[in-house]
C-alpha atoms as a PDB file:
ATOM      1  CA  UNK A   1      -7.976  -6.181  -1.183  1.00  0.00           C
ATOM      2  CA  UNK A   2      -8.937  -9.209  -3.546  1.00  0.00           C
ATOM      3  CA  UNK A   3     -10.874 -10.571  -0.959  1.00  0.00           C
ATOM      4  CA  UNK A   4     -13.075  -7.572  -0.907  1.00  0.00           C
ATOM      5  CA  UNK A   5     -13.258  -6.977  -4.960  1.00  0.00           C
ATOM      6  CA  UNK A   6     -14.076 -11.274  -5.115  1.00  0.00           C
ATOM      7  CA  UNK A   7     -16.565 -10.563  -2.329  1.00  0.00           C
ATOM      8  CA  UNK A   8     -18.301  -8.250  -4.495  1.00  0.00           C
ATOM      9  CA  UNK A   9     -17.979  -9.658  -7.740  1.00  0.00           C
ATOM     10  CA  UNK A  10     -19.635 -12.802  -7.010  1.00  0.00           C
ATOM     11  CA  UNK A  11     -22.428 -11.650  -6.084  1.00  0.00           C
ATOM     12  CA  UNK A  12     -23.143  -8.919  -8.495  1.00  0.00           C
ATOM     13  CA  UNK A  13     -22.551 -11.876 -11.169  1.00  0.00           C
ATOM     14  CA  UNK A  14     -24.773 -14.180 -10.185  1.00  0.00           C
ATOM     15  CA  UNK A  15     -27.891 -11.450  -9.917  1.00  0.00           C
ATOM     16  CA  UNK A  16     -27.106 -11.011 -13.400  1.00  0.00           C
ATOM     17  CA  UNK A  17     -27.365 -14.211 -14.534  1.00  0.00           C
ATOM     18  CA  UNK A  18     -30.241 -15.222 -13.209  1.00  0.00           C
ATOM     19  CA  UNK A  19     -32.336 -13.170 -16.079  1.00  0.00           C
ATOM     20  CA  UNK A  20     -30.587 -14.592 -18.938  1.00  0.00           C
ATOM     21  CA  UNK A  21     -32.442 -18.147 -18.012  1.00  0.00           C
ATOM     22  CA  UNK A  22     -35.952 -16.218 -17.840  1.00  0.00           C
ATOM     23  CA  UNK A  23     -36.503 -15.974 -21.788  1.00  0.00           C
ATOM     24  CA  UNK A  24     -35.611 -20.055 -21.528  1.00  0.00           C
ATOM     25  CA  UNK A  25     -37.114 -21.221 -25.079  1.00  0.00           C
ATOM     26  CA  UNK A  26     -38.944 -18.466 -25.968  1.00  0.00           C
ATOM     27  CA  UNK A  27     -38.212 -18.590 -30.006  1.00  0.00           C
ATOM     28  CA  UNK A  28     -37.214 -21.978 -31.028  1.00  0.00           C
ATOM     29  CA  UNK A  29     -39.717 -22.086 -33.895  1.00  0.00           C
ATOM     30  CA  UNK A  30     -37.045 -19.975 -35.719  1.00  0.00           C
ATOM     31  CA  UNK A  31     -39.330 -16.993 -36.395  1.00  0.00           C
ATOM     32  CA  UNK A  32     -41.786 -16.246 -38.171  1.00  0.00           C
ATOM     33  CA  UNK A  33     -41.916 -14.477 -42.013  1.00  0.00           C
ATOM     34  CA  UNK A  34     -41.435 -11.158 -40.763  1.00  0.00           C
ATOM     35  CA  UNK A  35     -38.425 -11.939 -38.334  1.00  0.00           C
ATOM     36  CA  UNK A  36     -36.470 -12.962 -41.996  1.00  0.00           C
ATOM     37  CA  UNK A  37     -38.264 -10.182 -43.664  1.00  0.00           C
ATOM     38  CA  UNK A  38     -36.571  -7.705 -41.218  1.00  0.00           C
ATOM     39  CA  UNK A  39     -33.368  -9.482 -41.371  1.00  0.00           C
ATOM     40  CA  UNK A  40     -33.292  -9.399 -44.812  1.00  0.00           C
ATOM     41  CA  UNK A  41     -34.390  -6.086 -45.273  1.00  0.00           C
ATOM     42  CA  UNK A  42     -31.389  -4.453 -42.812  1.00  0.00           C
ATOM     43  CA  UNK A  43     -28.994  -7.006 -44.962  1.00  0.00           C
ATOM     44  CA  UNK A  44     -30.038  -5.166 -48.256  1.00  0.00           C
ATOM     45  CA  UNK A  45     -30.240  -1.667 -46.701  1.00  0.00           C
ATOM     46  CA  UNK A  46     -26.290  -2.736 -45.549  1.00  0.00           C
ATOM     47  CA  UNK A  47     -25.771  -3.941 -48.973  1.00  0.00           C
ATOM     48  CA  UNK A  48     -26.652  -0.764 -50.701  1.00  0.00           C
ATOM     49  CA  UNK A  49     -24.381   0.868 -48.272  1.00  0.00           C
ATOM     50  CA  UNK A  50     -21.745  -0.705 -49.489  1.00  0.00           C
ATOM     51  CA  UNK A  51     -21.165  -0.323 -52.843  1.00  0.00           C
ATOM     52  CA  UNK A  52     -20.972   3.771 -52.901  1.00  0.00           C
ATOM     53  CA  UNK A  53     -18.591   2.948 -50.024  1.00  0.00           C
ATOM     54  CA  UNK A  54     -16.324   0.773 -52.330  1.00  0.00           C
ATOM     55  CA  UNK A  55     -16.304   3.185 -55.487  1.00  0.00           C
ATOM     56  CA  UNK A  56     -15.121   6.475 -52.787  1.00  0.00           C
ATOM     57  CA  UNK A  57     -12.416   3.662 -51.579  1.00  0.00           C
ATOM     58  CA  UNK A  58     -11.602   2.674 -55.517  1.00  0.00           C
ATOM     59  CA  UNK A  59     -11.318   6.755 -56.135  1.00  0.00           C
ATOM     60  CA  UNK A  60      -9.103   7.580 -52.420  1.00  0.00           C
ATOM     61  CA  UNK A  61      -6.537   4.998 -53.179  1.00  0.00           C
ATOM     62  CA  UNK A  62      -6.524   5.750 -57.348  1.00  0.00           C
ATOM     63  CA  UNK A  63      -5.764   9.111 -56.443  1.00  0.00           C
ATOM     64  CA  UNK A  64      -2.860   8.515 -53.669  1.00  0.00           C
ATOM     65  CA  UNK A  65      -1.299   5.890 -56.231  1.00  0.00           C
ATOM     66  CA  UNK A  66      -1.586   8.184 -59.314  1.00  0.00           C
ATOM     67  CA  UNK A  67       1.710  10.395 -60.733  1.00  0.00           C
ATOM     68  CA  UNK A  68       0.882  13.791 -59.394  1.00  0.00           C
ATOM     69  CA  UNK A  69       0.130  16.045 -62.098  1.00  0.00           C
ATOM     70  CA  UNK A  70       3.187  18.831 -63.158  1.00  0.00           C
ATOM     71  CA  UNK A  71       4.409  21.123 -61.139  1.00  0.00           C
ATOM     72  CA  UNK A  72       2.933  24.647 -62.138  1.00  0.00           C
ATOM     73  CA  UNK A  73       5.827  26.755 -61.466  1.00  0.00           C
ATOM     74  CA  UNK A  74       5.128  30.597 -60.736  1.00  0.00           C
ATOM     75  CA  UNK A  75       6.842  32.136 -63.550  1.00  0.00           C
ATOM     76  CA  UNK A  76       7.508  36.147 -62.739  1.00  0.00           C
ATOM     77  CA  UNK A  77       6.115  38.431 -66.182  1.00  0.00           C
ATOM     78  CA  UNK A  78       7.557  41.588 -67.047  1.00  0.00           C
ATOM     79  CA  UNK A  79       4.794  44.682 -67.184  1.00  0.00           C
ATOM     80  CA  UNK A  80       7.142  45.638 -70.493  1.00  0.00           C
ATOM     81  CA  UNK A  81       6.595  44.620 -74.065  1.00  0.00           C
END
């Protein structure tokens, strides 16, 4: 049985690495203004995620570590004056 699951392995890993080396060099300028543009860009759209995330997760865990407030107990009124 592993003979047959190595026999097929190898060879379905090796096809597949044979395209990684195709794209051999292709950016090693380091981009251009608009590749850092873009990167920025998603950083700051992440960013501004991020803080209305934080203030809900300040407010969740105030809440569970805050006294609960009283206990309104049901009290039972008499129709008569």
């Amino acid at each position: 049985m592993k003979t047959k699951i190595t026999n097929f392995l190898i060879p379905l890993l090796g096809g597949s690495a044979t395209s990684a080396f195709a794209a051999d060099g292709a950016m090693q300028d380091g981009g251009g203004p608009l590749v850092w543009f873009f990167i920025g860009f998603g950083a700051l759209v992440i960013m501004m995620q991020v803080i209305p995330a934080c203030i809900i997760l300040y407010s969740m865990i105030k809440a569970l570590l805050s006294p609960s407030d009283a206990v309104m107990r049901a009290s039972a009124t008499t129709g008569t004056k």
